[in-house]
N, C-alpha and C. Protein backbone atom coordinates (compact mmCIF):
# COMPACT_ATOMS: atom_id res chain seq x y z
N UNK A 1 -41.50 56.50 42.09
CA UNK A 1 -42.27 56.56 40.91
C UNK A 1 -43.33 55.51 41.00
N UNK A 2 -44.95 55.61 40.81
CA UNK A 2 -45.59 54.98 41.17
C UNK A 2 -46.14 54.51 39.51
N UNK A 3 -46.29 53.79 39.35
CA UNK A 3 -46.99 53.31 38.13
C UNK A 3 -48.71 53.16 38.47
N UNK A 4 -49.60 53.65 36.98
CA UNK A 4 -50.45 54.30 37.20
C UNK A 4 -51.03 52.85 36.17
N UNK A 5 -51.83 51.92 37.64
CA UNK A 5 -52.47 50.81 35.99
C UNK A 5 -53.99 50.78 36.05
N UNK A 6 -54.52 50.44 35.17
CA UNK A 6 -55.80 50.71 34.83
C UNK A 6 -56.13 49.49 34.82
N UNK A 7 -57.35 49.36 34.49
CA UNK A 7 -58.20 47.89 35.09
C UNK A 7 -58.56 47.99 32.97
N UNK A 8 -58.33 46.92 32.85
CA UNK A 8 -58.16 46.41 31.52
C UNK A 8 -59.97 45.82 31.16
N UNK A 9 -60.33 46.52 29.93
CA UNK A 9 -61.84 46.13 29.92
C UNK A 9 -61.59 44.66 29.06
N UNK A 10 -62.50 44.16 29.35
CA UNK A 10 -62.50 42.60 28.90
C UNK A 10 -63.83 42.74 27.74
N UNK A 11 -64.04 42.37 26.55
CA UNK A 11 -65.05 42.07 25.96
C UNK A 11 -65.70 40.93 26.03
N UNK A 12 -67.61 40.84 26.13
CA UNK A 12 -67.54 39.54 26.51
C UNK A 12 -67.86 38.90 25.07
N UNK A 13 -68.88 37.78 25.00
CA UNK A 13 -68.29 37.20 23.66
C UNK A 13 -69.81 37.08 23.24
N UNK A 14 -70.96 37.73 23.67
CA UNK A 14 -71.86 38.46 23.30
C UNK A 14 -71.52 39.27 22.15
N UNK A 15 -72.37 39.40 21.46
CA UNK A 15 -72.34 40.22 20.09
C UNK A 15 -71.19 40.72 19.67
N UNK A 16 -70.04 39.34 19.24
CA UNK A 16 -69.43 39.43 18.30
C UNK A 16 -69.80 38.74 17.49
N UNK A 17 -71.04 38.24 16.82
CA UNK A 17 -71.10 37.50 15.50
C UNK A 17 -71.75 39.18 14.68
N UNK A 18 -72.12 38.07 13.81
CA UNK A 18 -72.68 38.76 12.20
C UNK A 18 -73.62 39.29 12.52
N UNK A 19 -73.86 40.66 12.08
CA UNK A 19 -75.30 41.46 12.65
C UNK A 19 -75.94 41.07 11.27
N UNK A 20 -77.36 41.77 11.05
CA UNK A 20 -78.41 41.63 10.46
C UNK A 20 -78.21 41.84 8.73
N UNK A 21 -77.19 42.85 8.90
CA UNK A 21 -76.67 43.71 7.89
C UNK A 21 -75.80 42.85 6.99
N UNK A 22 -74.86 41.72 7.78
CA UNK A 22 -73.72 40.99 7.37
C UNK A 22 -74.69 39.59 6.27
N UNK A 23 -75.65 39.09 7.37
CA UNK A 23 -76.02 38.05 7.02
C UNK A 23 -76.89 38.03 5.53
N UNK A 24 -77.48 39.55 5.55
CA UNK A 24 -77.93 40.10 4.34
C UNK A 24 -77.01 39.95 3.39
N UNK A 25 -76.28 40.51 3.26
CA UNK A 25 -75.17 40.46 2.11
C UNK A 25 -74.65 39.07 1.79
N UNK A 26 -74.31 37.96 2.61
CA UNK A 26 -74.18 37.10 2.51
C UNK A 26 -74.99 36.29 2.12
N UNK A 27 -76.44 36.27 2.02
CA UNK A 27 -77.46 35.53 1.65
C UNK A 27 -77.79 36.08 0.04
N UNK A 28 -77.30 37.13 0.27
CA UNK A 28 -77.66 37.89 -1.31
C UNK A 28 -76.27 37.41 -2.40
N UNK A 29 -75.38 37.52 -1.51
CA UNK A 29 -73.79 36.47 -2.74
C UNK A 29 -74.18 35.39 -3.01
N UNK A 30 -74.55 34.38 -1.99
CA UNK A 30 -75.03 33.15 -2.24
C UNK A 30 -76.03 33.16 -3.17
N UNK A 31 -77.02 33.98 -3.04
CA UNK A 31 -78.08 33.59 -4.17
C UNK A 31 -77.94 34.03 -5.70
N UNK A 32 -76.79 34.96 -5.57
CA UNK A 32 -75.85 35.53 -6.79
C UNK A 32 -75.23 34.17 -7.64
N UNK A 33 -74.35 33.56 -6.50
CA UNK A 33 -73.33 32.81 -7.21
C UNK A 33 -74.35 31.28 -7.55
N UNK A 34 -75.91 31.27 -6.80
CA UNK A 34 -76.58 30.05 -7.39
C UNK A 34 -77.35 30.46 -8.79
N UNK A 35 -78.03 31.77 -8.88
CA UNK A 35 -78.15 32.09 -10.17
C UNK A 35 -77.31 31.73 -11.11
N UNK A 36 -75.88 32.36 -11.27
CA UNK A 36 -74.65 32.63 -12.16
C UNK A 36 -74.34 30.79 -12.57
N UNK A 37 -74.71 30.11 -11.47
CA UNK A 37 -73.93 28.57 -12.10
C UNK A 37 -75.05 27.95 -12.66
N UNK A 38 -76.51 28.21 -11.81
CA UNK A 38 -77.68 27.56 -12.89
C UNK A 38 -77.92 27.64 -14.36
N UNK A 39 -77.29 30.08 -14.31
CA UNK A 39 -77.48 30.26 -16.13
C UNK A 39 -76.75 29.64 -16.62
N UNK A 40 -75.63 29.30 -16.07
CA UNK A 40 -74.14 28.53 -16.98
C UNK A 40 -74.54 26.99 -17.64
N UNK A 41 -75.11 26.62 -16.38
CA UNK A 41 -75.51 24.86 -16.69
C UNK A 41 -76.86 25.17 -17.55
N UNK A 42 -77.57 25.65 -17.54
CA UNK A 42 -78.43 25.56 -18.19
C UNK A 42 -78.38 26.06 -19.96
N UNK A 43 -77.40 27.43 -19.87
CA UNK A 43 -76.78 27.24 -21.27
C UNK A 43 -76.26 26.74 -21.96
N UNK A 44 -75.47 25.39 -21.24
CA UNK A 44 -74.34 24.54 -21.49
C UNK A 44 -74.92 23.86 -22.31
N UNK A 45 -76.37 23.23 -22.11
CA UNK A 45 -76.82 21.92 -21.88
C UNK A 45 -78.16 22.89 -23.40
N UNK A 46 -77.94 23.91 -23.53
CA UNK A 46 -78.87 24.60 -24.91
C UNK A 46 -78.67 24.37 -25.97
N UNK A 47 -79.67 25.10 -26.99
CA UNK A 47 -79.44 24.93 -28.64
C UNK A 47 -78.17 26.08 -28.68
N UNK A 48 -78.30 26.94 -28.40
CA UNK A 48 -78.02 28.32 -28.67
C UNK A 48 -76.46 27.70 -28.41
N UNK A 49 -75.77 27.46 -27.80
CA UNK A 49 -74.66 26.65 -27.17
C UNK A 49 -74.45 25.69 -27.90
N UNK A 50 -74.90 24.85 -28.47
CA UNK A 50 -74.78 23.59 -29.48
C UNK A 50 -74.38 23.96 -30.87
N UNK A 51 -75.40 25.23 -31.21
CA UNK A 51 -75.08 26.11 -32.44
C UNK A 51 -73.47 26.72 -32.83
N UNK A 52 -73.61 27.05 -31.25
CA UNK A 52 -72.14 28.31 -31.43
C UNK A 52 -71.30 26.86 -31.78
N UNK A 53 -70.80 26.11 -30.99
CA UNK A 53 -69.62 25.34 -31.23
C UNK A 53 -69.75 24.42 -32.27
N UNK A 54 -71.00 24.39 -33.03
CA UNK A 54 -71.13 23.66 -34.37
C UNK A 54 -70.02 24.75 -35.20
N UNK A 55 -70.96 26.13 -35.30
CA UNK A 55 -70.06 26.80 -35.95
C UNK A 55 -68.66 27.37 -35.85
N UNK A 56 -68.28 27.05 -34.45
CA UNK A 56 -66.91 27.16 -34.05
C UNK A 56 -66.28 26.44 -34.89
N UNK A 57 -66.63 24.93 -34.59
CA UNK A 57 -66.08 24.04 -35.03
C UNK A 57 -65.55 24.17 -36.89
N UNK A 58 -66.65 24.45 -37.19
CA UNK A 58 -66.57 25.08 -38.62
C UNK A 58 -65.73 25.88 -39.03
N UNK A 59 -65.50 27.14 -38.39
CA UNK A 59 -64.70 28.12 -38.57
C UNK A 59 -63.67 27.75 -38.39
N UNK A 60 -63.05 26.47 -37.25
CA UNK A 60 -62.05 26.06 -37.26
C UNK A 60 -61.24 24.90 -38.05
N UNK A 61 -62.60 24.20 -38.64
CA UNK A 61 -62.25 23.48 -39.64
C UNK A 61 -61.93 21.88 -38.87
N UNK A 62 -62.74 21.92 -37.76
CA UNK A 62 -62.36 20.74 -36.81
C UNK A 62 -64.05 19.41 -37.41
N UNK A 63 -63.42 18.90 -38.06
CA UNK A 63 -64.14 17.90 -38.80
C UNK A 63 -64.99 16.91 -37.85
N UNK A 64 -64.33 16.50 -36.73
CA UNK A 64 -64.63 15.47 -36.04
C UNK A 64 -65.75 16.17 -34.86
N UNK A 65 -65.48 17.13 -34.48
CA UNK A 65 -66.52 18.13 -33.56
C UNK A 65 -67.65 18.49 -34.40
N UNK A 66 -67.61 18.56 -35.51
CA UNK A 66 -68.85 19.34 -36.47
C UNK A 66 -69.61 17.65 -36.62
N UNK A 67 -69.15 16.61 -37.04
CA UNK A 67 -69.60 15.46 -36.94
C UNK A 67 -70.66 15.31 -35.68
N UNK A 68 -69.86 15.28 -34.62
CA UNK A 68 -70.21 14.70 -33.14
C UNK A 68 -71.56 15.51 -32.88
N UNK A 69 -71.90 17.01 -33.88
CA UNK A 69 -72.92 17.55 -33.40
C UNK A 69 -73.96 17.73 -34.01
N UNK A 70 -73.72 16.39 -35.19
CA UNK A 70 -74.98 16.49 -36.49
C UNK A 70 -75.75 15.74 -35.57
N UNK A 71 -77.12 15.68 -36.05
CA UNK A 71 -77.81 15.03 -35.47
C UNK A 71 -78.05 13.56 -36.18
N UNK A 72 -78.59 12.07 -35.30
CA UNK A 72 -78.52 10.96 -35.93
C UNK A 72 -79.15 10.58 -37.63
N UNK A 73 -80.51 11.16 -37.33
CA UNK A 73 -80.78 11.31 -39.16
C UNK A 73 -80.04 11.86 -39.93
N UNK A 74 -79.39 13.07 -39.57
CA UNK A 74 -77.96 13.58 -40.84
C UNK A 74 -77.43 12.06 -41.19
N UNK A 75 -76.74 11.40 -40.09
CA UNK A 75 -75.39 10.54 -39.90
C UNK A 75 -76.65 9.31 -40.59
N UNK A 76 -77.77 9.04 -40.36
CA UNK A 76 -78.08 7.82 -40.81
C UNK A 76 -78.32 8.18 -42.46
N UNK A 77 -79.38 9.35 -42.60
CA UNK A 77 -79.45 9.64 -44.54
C UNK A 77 -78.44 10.21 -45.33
N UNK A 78 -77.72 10.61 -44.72
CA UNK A 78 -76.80 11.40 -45.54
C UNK A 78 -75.23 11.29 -45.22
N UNK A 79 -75.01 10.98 -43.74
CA UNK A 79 -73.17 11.45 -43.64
C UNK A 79 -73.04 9.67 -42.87
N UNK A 80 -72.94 8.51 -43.33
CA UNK A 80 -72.96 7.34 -42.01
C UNK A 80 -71.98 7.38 -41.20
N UNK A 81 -71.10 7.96 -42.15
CA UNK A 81 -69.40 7.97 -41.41
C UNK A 81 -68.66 9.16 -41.55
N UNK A 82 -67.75 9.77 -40.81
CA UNK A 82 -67.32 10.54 -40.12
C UNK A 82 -66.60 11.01 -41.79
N UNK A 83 -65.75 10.10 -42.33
CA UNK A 83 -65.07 9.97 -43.88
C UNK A 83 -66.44 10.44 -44.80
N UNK A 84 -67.32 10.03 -44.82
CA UNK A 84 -68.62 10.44 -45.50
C UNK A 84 -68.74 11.96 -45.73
N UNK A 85 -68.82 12.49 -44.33
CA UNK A 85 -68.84 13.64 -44.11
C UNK A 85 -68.23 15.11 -44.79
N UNK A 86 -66.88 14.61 -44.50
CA UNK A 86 -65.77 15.01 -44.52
C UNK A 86 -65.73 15.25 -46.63
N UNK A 87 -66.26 14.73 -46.76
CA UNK A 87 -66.09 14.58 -48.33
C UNK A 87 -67.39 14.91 -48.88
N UNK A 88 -68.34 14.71 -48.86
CA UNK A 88 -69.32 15.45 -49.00
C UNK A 88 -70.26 16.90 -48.88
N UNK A 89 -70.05 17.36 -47.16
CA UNK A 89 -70.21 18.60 -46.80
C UNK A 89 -69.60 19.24 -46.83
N UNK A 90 -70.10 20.32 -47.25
CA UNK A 90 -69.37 21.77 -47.63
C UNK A 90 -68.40 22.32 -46.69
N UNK A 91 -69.42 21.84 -45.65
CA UNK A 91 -69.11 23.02 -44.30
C UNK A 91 -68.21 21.77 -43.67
N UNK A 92 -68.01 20.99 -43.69
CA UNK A 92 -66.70 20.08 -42.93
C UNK A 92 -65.20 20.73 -43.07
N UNK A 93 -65.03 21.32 -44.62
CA UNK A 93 -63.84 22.23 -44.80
C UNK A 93 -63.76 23.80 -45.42
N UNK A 94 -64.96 23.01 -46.10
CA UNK A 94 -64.89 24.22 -46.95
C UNK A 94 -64.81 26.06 -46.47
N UNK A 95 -65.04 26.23 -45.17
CA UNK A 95 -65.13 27.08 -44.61
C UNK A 95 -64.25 27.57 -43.90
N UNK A 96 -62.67 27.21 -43.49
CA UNK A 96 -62.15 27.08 -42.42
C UNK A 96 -61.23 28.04 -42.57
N UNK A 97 -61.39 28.83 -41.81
CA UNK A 97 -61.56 30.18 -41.60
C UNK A 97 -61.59 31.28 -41.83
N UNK A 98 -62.85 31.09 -42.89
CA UNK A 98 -63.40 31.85 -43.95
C UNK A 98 -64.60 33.15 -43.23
N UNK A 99 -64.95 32.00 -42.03
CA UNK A 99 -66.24 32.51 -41.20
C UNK A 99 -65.40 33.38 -40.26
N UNK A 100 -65.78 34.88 -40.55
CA UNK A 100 -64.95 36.24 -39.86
C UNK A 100 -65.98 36.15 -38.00
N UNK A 101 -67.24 36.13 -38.56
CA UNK A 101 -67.70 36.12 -37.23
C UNK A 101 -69.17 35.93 -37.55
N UNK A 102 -69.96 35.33 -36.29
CA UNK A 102 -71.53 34.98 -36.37
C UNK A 102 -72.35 35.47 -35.26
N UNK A 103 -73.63 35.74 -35.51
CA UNK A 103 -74.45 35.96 -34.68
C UNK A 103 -75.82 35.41 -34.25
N UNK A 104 -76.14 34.95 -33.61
CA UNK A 104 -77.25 33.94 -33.26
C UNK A 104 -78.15 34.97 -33.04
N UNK A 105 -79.76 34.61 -33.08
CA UNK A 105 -80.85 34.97 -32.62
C UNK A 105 -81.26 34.08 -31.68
N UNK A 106 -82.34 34.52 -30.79
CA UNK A 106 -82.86 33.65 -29.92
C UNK A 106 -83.53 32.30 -30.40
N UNK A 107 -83.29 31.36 -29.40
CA UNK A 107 -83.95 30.22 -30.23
C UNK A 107 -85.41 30.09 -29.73
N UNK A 108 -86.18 29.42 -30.55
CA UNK A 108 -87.39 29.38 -31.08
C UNK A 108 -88.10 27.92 -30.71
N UNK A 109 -88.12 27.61 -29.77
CA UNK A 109 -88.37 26.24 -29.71
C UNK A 109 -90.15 26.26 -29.87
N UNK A 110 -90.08 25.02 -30.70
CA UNK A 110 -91.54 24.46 -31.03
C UNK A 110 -92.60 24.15 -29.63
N UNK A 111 -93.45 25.21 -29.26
CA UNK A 111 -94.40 24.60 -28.23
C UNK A 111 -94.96 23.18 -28.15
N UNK A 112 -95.44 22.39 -29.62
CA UNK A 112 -96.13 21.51 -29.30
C UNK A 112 -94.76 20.33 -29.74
N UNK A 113 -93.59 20.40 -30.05
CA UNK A 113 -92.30 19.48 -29.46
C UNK A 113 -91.50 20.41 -29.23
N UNK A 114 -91.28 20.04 -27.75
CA UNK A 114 -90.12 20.64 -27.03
C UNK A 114 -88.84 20.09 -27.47
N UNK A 115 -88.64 19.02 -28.23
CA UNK A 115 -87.85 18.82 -28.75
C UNK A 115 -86.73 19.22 -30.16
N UNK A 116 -87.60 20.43 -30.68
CA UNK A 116 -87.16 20.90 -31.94
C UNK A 116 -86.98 22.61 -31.83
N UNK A 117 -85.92 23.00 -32.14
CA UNK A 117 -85.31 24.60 -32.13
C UNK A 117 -84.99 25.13 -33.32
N UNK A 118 -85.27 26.17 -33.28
CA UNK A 118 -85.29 26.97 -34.76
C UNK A 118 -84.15 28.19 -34.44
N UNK A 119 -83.17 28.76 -34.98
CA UNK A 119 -81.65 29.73 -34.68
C UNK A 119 -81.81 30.38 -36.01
N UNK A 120 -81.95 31.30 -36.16
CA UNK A 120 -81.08 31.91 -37.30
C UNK A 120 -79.69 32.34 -37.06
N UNK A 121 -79.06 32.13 -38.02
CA UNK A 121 -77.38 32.77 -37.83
C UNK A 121 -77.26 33.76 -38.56
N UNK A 122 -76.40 34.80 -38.76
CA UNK A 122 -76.23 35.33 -39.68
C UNK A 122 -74.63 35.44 -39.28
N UNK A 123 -73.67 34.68 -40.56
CA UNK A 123 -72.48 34.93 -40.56
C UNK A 123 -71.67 35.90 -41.45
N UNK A 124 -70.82 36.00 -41.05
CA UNK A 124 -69.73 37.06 -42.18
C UNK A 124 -68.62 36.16 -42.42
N UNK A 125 -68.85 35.66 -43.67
CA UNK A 125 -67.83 34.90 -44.81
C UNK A 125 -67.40 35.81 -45.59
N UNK A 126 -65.43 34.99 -45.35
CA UNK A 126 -64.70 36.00 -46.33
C UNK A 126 -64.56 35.50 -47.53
N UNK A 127 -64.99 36.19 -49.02
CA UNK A 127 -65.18 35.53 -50.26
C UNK A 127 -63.63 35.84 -51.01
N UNK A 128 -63.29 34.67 -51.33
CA UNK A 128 -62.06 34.62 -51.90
C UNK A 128 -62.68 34.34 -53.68
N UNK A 129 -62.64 35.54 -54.05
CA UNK A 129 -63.15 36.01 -55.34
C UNK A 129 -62.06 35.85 -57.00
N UNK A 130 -62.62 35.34 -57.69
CA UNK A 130 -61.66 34.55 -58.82
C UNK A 130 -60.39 33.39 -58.06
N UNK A 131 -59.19 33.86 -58.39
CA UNK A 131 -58.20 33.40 -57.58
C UNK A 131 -58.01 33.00 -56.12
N UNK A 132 -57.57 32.06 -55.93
CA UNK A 132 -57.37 31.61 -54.31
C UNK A 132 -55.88 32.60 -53.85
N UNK A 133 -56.79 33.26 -53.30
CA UNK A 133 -55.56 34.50 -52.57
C UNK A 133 -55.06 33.91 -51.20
N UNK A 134 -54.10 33.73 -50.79
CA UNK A 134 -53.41 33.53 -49.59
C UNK A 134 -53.29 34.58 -48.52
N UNK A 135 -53.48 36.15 -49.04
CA UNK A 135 -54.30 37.09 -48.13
C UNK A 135 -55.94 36.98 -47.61
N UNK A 136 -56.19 36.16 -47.15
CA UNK A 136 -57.46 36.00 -46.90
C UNK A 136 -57.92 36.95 -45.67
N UNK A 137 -57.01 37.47 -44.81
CA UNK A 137 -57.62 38.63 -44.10
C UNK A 137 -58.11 40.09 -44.67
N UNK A 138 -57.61 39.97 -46.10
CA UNK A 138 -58.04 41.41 -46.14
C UNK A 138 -58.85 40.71 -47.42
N UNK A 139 -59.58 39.67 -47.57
CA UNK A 139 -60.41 39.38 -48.49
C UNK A 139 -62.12 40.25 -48.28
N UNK A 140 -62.88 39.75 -49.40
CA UNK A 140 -64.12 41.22 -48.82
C UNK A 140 -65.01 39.95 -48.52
N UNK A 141 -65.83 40.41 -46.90
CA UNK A 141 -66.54 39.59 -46.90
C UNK A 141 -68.30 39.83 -47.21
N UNK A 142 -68.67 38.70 -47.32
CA UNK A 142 -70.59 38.66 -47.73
C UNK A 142 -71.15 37.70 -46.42
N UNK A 143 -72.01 38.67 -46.18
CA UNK A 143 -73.01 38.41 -45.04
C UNK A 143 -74.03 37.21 -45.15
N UNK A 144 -74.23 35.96 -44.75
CA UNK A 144 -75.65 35.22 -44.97
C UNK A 144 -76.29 34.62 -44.02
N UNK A 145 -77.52 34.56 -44.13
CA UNK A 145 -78.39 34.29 -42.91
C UNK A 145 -78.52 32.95 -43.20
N UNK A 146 -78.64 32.21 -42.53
CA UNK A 146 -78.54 30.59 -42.12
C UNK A 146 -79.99 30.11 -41.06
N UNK A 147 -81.05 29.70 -41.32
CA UNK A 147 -81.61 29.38 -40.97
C UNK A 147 -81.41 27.65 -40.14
N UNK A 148 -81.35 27.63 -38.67
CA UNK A 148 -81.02 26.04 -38.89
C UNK A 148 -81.52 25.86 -37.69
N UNK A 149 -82.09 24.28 -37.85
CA UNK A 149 -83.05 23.69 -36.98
C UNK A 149 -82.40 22.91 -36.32
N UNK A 150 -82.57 22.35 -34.93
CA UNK A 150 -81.80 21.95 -33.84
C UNK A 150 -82.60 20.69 -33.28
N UNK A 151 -82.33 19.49 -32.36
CA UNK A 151 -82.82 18.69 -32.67
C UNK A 151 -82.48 17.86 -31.08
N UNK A 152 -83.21 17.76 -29.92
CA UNK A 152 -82.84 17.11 -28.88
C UNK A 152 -82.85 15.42 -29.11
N UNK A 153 -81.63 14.87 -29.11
CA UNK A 153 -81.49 13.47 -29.05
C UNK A 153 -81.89 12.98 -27.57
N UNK A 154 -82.18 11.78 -27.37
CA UNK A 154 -82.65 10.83 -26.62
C UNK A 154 -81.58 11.28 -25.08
N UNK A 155 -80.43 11.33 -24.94
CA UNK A 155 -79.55 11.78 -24.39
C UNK A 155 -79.84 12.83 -23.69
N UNK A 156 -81.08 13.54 -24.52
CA UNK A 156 -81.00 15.14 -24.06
C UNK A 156 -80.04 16.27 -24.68
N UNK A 157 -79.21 15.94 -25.36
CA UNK A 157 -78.54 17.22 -26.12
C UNK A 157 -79.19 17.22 -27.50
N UNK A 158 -78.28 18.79 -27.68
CA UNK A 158 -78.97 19.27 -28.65
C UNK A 158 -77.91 18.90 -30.31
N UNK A 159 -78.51 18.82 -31.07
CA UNK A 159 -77.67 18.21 -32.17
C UNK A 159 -78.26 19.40 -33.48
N UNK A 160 -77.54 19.43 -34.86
CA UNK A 160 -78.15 20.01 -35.86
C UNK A 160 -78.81 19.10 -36.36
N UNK A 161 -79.76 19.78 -37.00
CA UNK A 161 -80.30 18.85 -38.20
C UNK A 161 -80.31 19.53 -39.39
N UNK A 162 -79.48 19.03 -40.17
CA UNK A 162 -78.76 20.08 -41.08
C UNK A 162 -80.07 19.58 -42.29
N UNK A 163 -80.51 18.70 -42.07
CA UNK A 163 -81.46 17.82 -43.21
C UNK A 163 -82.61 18.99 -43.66
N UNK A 164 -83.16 19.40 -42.18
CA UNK A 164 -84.24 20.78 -42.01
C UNK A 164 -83.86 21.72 -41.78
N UNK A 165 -82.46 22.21 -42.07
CA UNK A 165 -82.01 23.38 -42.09
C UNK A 165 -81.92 24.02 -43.75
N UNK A 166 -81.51 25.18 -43.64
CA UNK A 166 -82.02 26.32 -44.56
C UNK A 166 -80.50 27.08 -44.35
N UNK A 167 -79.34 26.31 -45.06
CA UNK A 167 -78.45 27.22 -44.93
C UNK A 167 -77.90 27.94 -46.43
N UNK A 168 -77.91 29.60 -45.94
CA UNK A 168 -77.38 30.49 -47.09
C UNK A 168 -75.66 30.30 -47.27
N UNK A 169 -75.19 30.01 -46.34
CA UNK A 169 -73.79 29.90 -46.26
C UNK A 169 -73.05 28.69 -47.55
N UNK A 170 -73.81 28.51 -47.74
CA UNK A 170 -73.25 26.90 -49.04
C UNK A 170 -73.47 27.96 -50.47
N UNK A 171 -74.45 29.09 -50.49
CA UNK A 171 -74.30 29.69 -51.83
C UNK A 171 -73.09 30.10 -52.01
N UNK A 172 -72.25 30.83 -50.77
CA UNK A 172 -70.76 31.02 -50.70
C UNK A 172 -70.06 29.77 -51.62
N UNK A 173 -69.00 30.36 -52.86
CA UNK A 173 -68.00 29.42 -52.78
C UNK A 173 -67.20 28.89 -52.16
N UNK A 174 -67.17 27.65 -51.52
CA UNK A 174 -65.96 26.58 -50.36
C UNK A 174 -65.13 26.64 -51.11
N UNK A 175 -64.10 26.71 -50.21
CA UNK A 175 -62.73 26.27 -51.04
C UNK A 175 -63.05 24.75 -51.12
N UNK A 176 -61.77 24.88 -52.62
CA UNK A 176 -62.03 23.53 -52.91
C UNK A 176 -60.84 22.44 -52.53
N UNK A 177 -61.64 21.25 -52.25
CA UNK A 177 -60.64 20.20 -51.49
C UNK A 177 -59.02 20.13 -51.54
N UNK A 178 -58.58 20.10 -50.93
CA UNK A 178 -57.07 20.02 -50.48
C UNK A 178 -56.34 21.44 -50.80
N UNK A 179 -57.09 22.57 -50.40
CA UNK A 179 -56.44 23.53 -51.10
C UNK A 179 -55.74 23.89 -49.77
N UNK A 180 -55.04 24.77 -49.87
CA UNK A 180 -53.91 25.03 -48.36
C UNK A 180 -55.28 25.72 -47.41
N UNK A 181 -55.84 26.00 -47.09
CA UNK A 181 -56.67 27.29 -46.23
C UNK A 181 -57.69 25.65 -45.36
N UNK A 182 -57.97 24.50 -46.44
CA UNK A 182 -59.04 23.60 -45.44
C UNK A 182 -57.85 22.23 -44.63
N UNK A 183 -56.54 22.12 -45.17
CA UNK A 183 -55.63 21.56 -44.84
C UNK A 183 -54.79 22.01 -43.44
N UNK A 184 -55.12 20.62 -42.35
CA UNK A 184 -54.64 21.02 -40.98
C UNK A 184 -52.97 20.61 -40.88
C-alpha cells in the first residue's frame, strides 16, 4: 500500500493584511465613535443640559442640586444660602413630583454675549385641585411654558438665572411646606 502525499502549499505572508475595503470601514468607525463622544462632551458642558437637570432636580425635589445650578446673582440678590432657598422658592419643593414631564426648545444664545441663553420649557404639572389628594398620579395636569434665561459663569458652565427668567410654572399652586409630597 503506497501512500499518496501531496506537496503541502505554504502561504506566503504577502497580502494577508487589511485590504482597501477593511481600512475603509475602520476609518469610518473611528470617525463615528469621535463624532458620538465630541456630541456627548459638548452637550454635557450646554445650556440645554444645565436646564434638563435643573428641572430634574426639581421634579425630584433635590434642593441642594437645584441650588448648585442657580446662577451667582440669584445666590447673591435673592437666595445667599442654600436654607434661604429652600424656604423661599417655590420650585426648591414645591414641585416635587408634581412635574409629569418637560420639553425644551432649542437654545437661543445671544450673538452679541455668548454668554447668555434663552430655553423655553414647556412642562406638564400635576394640579392637586382643592384638597391635597395623596393620588397624585391620576391628578389632572396643566401645561406651562417657562421662559428661562441661562447664564455662563466664569468657570464656563452654564447656571439659571432665575432673576431674568419668565417662569409660568409658579402660577401653579406648590404644595405647601411640610406637606407629605415635598418631604424626603
Amino acid at each position: 500500500m503506497s501512500r499518496v502525499v501531496s506537496r503541502t502549499y505554504v502561504r506566503s505572508r504577502e497580502g494577508t493584511g487589511m485590504g482597501i475595503a477593511e481600512w475603509i470601514v475602520m476609518i469610518a468607525i473611528g470617525i463615528g465613535i469621535y463624532a458620538a463622544v465630541r456630541y456627548y462632551i459638548n452637550y454635557r458642558h450646554g445650556p440645554t443640559y444645565a436646564l434638563s437637570s435643573f428641572l430634574g432636580a426639581v421634579k425630584a425635589g433635590n434642593v441642594e442640586s437645584q441650588y448648585a445650578l442657580i446662577d451667582d446673582d440669584d445666590k447673591r440678590n435673592h437666595f445667599p444660602t442654600l436654607n434661604d432657598y429652600e424656604k423661599t422658592c417655590p420650585l426648591a419643593r414645591g414641585y416635587t413630583e408634581r412635574i409629569s414631564s418637560f420639553t425644551l426648545s432649542d437654545p437661543k444664545i445671544d450673538p452679541k454675549k455668548q454668554t447668555i441663553a434663552k430655553i423655553d420649557a414647556t412642562e406638564s404639572v400635576r394640579v392637586l385641585a382643592g384638597t391635597q389628594s395623596k393620588d397624585l398620579l391620576n391628578a389632572e395636569s396643566q401645561s406651562t411654558t417657562d421662559h428661562y434665561t441661562l447664564h455662563k459663569d466664569s468657570k464656563g458652565d452654564w447656571k439659571i438665572w432665575l432673576g431674568h427668567s419668565s417662569l409660568g410654572i409658579t402660577q401653579v399652586t406648590p404644595n405647601p411646606p411640610g406637606d407629605f409630597i415635598g418631604n424626603n
